[in-house]
PDB file of N, CA and C in Angstrom:
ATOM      1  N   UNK A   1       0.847  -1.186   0.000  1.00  0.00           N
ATOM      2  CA  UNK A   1       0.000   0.000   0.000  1.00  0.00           C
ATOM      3  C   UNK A   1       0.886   1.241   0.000  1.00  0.00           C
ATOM      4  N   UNK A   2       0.265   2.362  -0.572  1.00  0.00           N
ATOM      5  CA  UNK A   2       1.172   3.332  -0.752  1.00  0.00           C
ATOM      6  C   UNK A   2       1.218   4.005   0.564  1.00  0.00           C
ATOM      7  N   UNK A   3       2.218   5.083   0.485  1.00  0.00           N
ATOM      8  CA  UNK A   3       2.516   5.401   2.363  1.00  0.00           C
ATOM      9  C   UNK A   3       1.851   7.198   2.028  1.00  0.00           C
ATOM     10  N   UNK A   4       0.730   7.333   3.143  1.00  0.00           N
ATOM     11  CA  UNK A   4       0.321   8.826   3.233  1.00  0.00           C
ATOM     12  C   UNK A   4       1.325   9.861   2.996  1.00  0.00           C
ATOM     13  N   UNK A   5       1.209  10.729   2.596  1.00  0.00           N
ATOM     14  CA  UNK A   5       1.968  11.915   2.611  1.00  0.00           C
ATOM     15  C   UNK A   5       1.418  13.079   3.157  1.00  0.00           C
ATOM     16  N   UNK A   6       2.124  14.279   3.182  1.00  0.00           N
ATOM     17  CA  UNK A   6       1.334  14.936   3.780  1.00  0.00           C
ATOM     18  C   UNK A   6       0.605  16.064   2.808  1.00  0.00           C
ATOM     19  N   UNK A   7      -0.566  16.416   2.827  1.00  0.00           N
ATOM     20  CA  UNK A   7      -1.389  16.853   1.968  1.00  0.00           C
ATOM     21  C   UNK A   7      -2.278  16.428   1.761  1.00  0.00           C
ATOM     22  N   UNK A   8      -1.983  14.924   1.918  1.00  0.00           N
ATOM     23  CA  UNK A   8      -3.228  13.901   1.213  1.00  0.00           C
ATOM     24  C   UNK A   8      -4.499  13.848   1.363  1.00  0.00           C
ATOM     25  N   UNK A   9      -5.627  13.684   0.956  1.00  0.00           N
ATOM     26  CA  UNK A   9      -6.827  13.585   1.047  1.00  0.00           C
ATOM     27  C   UNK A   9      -6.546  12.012   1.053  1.00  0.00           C
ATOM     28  N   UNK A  10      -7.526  11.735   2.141  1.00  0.00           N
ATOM     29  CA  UNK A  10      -7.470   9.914   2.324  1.00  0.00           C
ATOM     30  C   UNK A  10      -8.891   9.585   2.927  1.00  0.00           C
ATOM     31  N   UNK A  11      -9.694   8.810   1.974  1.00  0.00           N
ATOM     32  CA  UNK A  11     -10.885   7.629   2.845  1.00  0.00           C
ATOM     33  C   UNK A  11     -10.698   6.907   3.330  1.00  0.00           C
ATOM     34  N   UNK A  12     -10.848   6.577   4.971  1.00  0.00           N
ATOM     35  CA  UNK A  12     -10.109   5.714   5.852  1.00  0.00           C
ATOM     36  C   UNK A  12     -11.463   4.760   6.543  1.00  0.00           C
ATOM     37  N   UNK A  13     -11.628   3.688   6.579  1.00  0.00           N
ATOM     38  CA  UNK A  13     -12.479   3.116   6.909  1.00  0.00           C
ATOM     39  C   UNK A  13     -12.684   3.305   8.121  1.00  0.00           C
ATOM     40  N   UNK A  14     -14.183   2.591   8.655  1.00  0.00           N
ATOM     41  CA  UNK A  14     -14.166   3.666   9.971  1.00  0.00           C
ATOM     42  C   UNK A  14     -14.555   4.865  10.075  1.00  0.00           C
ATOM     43  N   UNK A  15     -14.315   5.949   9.143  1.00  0.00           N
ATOM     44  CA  UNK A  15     -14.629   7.020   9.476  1.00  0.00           C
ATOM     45  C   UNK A  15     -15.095   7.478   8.303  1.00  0.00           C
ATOM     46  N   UNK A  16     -16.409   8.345   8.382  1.00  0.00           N
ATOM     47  CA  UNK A  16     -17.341   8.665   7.927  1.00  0.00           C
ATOM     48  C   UNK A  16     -17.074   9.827   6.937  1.00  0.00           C
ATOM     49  N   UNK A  17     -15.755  10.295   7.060  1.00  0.00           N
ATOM     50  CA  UNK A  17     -15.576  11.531   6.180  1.00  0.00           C
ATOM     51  C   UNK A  17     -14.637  11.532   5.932  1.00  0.00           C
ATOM     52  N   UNK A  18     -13.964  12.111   4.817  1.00  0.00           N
ATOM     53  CA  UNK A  18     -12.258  12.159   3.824  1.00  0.00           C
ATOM     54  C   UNK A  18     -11.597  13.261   5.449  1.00  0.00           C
ATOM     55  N   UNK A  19     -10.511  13.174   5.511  1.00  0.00           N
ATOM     56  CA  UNK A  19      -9.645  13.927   6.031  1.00  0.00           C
ATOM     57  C   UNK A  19      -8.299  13.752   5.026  1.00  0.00           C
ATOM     58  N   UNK A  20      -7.654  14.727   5.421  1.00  0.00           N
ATOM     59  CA  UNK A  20      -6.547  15.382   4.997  1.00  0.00           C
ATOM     60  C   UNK A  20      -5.528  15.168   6.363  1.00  0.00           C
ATOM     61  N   UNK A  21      -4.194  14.618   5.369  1.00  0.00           N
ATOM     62  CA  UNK A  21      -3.175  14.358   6.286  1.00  0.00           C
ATOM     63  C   UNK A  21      -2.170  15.548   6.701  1.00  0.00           C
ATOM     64  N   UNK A  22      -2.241  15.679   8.165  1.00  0.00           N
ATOM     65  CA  UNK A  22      -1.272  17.113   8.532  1.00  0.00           C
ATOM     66  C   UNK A  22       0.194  16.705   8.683  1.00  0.00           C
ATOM     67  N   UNK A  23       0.346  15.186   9.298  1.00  0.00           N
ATOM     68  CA  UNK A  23       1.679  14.944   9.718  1.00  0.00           C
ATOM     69  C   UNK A  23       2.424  15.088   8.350  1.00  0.00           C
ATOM     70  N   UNK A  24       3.758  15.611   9.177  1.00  0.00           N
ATOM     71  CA  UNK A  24       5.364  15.379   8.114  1.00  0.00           C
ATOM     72  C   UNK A  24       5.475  14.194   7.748  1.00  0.00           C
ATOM     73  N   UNK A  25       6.179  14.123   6.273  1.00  0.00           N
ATOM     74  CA  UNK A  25       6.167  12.455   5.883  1.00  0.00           C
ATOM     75  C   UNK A  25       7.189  12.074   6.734  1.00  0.00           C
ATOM     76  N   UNK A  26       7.896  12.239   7.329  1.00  0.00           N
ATOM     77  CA  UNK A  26       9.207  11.945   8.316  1.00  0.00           C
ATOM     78  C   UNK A  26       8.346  11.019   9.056  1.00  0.00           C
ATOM     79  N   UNK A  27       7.367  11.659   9.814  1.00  0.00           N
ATOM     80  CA  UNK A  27       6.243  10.796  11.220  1.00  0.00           C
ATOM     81  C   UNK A  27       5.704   9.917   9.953  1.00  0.00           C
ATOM     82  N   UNK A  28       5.134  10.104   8.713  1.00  0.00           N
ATOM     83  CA  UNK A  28       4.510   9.296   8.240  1.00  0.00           C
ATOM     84  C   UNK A  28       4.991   8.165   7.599  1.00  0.00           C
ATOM     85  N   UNK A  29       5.892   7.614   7.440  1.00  0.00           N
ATOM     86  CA  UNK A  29       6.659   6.634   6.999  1.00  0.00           C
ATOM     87  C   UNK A  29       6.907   5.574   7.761  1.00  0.00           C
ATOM     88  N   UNK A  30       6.276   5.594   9.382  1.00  0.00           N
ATOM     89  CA  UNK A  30       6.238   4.909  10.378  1.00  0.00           C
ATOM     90  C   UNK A  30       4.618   4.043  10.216  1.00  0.00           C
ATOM     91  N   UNK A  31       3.829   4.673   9.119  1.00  0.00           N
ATOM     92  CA  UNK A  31       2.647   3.881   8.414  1.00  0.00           C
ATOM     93  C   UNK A  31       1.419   4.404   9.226  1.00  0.00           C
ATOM     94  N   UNK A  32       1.797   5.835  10.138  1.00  0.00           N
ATOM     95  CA  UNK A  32       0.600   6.199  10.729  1.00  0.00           C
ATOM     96  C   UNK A  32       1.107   7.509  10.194  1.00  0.00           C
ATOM     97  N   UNK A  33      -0.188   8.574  10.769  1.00  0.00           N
ATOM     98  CA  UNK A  33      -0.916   9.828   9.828  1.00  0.00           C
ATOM     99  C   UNK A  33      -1.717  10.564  11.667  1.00  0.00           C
ATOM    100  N   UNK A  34      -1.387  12.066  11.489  1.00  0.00           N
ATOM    101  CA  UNK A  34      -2.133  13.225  12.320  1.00  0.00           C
ATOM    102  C   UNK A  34      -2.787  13.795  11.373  1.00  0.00           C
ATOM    103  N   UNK A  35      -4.039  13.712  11.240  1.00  0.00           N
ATOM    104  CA  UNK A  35      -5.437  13.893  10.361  1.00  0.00           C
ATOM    105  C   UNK A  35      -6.545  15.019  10.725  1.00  0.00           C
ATOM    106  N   UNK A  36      -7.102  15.847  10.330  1.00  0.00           N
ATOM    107  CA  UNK A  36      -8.393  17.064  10.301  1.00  0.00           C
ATOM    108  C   UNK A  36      -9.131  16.335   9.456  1.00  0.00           C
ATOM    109  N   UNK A  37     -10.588  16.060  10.197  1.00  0.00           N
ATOM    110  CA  UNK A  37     -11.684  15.947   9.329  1.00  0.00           C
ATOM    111  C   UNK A  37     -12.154  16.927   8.137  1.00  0.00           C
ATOM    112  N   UNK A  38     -13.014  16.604   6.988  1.00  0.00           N
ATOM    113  CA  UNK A  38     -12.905  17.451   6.067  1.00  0.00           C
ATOM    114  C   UNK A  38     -14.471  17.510   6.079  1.00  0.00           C
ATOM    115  N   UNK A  39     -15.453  18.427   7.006  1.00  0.00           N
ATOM    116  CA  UNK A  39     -16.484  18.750   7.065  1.00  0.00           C
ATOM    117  C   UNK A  39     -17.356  19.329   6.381  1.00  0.00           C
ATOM    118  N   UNK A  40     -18.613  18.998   5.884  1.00  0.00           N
ATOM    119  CA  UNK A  40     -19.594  19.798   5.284  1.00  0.00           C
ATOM    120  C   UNK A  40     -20.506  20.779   6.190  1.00  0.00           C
ATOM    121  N   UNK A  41     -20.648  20.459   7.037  1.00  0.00           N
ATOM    122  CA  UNK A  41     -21.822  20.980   7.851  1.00  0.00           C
ATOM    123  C   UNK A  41     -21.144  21.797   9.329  1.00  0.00           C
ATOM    124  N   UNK A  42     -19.925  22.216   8.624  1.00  0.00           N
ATOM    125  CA  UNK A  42     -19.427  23.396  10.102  1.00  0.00           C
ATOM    126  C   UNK A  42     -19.628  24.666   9.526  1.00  0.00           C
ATOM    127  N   UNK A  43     -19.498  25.774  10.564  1.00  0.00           N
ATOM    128  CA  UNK A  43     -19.350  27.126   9.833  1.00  0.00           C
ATOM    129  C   UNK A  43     -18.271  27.528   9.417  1.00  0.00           C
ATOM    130  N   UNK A  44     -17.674  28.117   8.488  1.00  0.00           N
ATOM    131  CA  UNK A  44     -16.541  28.729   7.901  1.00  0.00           C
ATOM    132  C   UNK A  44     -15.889  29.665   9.437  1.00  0.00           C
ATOM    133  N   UNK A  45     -14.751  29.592   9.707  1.00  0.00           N
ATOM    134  CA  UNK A  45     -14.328  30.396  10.666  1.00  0.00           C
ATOM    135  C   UNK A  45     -12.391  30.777  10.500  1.00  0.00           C
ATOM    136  N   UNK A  46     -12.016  30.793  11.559  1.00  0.00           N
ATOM    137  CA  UNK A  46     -10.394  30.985  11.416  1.00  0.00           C
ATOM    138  C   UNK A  46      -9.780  29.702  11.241  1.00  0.00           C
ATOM    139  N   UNK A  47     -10.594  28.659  12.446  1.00  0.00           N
ATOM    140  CA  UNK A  47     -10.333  27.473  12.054  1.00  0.00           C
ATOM    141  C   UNK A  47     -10.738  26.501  11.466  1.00  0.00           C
ATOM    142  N   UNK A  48     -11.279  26.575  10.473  1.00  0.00           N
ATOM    143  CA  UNK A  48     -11.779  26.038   9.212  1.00  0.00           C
ATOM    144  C   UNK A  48     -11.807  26.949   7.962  1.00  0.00           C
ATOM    145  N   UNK A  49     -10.772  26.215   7.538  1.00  0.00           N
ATOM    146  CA  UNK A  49     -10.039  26.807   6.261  1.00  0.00           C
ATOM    147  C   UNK A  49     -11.152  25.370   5.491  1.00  0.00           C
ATOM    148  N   UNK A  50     -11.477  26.384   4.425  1.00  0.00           N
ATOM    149  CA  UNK A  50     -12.163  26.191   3.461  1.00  0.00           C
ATOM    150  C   UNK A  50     -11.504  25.055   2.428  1.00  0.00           C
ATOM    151  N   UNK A  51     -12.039  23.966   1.906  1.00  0.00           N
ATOM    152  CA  UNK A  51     -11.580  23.181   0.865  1.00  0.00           C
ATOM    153  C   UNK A  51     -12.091  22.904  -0.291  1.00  0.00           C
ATOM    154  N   UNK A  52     -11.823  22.717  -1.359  1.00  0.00           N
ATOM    155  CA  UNK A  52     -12.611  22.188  -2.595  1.00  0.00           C
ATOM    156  C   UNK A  52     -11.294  21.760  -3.296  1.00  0.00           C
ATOM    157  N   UNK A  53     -11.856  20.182  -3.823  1.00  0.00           N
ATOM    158  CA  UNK A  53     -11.089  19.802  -4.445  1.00  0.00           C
ATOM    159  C   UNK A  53     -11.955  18.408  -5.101  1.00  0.00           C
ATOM    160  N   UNK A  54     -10.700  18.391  -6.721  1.00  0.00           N
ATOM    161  CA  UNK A  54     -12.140  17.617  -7.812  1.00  0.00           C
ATOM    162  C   UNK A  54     -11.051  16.576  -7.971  1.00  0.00           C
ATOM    163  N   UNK A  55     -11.503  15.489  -7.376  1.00  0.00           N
ATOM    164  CA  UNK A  55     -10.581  14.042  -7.537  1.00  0.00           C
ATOM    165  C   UNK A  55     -11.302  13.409  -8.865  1.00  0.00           C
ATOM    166  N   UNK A  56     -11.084  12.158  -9.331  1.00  0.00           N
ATOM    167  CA  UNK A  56     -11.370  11.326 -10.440  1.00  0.00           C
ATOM    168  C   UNK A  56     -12.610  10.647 -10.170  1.00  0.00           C
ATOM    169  N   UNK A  57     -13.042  10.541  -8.885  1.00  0.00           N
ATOM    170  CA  UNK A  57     -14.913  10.170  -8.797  1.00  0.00           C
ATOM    171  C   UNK A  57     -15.216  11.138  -8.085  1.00  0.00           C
ATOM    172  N   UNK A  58     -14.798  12.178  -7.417  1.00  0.00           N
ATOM    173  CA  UNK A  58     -15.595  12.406  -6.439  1.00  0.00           C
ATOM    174  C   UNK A  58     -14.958  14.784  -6.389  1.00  0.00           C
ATOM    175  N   UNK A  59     -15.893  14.933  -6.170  1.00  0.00           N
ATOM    176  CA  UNK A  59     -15.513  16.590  -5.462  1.00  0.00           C
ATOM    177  C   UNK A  59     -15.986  16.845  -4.397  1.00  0.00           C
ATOM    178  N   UNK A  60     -14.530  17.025  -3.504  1.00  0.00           N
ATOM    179  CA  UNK A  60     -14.613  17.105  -2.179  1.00  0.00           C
ATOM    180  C   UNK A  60     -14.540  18.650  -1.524  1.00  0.00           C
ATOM    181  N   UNK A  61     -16.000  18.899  -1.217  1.00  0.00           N
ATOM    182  CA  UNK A  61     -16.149  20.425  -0.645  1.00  0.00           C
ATOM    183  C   UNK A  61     -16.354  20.703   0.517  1.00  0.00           C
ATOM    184  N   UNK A  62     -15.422  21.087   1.539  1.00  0.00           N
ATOM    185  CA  UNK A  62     -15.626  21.577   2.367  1.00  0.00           C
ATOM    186  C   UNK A  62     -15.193  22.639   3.488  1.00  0.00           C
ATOM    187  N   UNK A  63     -14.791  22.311   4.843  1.00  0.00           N
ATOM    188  CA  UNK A  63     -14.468  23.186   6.056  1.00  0.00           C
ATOM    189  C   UNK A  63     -13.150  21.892   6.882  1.00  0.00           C
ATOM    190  N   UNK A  64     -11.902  22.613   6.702  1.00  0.00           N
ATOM    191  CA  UNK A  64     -11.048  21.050   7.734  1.00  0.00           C
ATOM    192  C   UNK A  64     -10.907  21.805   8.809  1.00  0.00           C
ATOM    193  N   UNK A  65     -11.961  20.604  10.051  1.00  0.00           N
ATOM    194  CA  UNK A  65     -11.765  21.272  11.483  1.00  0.00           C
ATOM    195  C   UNK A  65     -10.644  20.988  11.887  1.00  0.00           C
ATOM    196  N   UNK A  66      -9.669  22.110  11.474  1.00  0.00           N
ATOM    197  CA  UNK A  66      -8.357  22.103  12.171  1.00  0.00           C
ATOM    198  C   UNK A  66      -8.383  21.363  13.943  1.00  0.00           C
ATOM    199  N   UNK A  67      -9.289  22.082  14.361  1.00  0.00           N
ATOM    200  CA  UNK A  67      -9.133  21.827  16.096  1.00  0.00           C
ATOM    201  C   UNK A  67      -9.783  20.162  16.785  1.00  0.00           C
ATOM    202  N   UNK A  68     -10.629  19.600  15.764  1.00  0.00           N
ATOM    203  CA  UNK A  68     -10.467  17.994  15.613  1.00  0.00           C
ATOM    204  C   UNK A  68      -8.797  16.999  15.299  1.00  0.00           C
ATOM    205  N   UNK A  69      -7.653  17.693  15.542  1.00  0.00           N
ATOM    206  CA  UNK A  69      -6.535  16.697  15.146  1.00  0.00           C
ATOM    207  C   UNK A  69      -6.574  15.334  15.373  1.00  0.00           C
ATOM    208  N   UNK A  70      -6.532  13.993  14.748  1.00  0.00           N
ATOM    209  CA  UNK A  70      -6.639  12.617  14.972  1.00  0.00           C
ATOM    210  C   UNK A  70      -5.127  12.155  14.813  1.00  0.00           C
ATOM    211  N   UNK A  71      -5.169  11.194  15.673  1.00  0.00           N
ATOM    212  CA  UNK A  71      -3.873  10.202  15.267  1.00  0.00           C
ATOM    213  C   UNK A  71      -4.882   8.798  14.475  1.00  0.00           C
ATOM    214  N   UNK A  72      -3.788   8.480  14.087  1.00  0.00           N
ATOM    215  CA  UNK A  72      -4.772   7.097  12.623  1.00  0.00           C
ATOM    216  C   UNK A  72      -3.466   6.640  12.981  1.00  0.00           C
ATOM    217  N   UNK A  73      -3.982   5.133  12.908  1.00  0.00           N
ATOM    218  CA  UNK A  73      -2.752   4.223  12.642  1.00  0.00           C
ATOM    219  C   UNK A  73      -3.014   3.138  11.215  1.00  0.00           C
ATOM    220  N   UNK A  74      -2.969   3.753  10.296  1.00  0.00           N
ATOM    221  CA  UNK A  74      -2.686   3.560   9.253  1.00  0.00           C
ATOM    222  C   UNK A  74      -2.163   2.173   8.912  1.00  0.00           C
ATOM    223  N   UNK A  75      -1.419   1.575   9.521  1.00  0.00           N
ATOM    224  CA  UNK A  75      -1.356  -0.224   9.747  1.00  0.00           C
ATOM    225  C   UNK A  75      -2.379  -0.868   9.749  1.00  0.00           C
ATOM    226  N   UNK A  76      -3.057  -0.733  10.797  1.00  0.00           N
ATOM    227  CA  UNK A  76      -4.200  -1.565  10.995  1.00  0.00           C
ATOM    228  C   UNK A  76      -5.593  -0.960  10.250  1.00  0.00           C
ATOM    229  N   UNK A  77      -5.736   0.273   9.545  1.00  0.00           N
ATOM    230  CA  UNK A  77      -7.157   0.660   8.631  1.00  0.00           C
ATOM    231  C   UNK A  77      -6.616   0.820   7.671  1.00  0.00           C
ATOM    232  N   UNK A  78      -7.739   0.348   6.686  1.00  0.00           N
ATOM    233  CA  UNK A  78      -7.813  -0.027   5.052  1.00  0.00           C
ATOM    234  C   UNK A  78      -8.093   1.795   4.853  1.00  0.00           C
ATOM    235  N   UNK A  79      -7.308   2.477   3.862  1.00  0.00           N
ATOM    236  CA  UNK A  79      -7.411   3.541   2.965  1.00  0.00           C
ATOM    237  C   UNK A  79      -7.157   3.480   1.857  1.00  0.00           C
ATOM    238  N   UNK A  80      -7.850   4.346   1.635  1.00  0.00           N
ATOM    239  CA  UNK A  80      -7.882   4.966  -0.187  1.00  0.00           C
ATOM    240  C   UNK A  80      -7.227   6.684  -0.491  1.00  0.00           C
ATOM    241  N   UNK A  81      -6.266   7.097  -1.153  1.00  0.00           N
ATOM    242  CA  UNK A  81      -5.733   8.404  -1.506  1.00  0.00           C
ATOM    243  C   UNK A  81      -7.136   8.743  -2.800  1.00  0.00           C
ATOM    244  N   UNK A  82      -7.436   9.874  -2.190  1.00  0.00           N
ATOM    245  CA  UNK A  82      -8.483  10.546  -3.126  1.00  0.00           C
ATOM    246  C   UNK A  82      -7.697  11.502  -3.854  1.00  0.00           C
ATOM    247  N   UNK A  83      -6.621  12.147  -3.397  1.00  0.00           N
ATOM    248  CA  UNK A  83      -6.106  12.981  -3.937  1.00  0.00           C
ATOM    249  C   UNK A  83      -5.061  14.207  -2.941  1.00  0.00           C
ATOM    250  N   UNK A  84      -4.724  14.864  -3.841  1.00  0.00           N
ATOM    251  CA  UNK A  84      -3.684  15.652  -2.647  1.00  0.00           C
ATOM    252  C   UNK A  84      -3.600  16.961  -3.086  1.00  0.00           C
ATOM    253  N   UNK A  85      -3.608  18.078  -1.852  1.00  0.00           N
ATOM    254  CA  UNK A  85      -3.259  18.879  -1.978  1.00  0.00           C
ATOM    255  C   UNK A  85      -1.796  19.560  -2.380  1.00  0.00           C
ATOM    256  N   UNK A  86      -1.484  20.830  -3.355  1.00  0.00           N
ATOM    257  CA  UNK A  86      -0.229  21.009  -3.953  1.00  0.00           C
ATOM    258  C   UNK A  86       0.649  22.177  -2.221  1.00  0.00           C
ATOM    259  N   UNK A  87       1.815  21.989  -2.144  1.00  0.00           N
ATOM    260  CA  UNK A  87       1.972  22.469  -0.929  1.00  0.00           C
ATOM    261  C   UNK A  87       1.709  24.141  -0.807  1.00  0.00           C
ATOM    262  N   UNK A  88       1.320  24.905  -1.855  1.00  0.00           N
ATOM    263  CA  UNK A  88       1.237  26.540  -1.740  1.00  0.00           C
ATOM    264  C   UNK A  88      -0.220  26.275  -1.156  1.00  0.00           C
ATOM    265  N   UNK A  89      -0.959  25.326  -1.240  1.00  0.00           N
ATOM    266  CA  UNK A  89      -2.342  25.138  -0.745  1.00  0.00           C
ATOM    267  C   UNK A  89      -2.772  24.757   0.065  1.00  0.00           C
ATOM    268  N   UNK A  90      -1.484  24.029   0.818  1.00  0.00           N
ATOM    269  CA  UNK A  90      -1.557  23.408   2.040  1.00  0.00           C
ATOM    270  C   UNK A  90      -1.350  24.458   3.330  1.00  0.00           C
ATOM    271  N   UNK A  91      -0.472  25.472   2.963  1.00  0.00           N
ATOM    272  CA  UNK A  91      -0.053  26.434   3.678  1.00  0.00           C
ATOM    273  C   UNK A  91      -0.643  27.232   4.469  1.00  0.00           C
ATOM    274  N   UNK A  92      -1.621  27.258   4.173  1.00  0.00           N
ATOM    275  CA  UNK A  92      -2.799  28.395   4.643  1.00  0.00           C
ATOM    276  C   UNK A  92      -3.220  26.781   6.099  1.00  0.00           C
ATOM    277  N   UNK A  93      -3.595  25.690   5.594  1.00  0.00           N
ATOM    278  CA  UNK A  93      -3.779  24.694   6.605  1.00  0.00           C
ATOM    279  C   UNK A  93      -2.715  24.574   7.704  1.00  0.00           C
ATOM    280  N   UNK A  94      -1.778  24.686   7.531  1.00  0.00           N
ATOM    281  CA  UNK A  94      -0.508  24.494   8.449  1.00  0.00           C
ATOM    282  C   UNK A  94      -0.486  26.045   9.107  1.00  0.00           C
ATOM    283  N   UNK A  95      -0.499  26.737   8.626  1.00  0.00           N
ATOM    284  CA  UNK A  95      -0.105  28.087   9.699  1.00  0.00           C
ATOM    285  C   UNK A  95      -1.550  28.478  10.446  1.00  0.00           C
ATOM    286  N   UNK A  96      -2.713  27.597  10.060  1.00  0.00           N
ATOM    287  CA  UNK A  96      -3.372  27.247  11.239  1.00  0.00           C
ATOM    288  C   UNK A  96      -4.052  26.451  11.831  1.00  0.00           C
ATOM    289  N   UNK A  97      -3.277  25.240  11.941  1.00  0.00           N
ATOM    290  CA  UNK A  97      -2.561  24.349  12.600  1.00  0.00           C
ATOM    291  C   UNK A  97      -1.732  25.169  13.521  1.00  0.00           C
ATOM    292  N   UNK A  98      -0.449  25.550  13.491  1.00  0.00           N
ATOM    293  CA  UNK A  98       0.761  26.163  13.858  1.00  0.00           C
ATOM    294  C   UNK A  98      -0.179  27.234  14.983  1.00  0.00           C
ATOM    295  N   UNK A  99      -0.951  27.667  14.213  1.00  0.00           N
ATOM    296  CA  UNK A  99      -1.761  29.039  15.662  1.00  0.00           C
ATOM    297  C   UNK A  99      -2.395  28.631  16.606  1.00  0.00           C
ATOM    298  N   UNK A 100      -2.910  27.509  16.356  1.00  0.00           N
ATOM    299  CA  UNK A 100      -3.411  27.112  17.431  1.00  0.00           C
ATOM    300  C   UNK A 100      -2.835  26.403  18.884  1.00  0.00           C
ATOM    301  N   UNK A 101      -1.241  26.187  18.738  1.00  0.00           N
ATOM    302  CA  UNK A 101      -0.504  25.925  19.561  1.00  0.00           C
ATOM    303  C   UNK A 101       0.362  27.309  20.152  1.00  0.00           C
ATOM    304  N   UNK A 102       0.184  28.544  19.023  1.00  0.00           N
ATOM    305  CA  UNK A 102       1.352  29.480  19.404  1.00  0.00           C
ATOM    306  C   UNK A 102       0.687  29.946  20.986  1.00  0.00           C
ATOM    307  N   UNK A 103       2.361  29.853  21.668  1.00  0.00           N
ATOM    308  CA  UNK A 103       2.178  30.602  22.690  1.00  0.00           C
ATOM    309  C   UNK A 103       2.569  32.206  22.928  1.00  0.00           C
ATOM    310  N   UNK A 104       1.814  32.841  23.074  1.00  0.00           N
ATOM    311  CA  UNK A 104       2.263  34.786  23.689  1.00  0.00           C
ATOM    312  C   UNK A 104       2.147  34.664  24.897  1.00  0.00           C
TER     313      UNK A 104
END
């Protein structure tokens, strides 16, 4: 099976909705993944950065609740790569990710 990367849009059995993989492929090469659900039915806010994206069956539109982070262990659940985000697009996801830990 191919190994997550980070960007990825992945259907993971078990769970009811595509998420997007946050971990570094460094952590991910160990065959597990730190994951944001990819929501339809939240409100648009700081932490939910907006998504749309048109895979080969499917267009995936939504809100990734950053502040849901999952660990997946990717060993033991069956996935599917729907597709991946390019990293200038990911960026806006990671720096908030990144805010929500900064300390002042």
């Amino acid at each position: 099976m191919l190994r997550a990367e980070q960007g990825d849009i992945l259907r993971i059995s078990g769970i009811n909705w595509p998420v997007i993989v946050v971990s570094n492929n460094l952590f991910n090469t160990i065959g597990e993944a730190i994951v944001c659900p990819i929501l339809k039915d939240i409100l648009p806010n700081a932490v939910h950065p907006p998504i749309l994206i048109s895979t080969a069956s499917e267009e995936i539109r939504g809100h990734i609740a950053c502040e849901h982070v999952r660990h997946v262990d990717l060993n033991v659940r069956r996935y599917s790569k729907l597709g991946s985000l390019q990293l200038t697009d990911y960026l806006d996801i990671s720096d908030t990710l990144i805010s929500l830990f900064d300390f002042r």
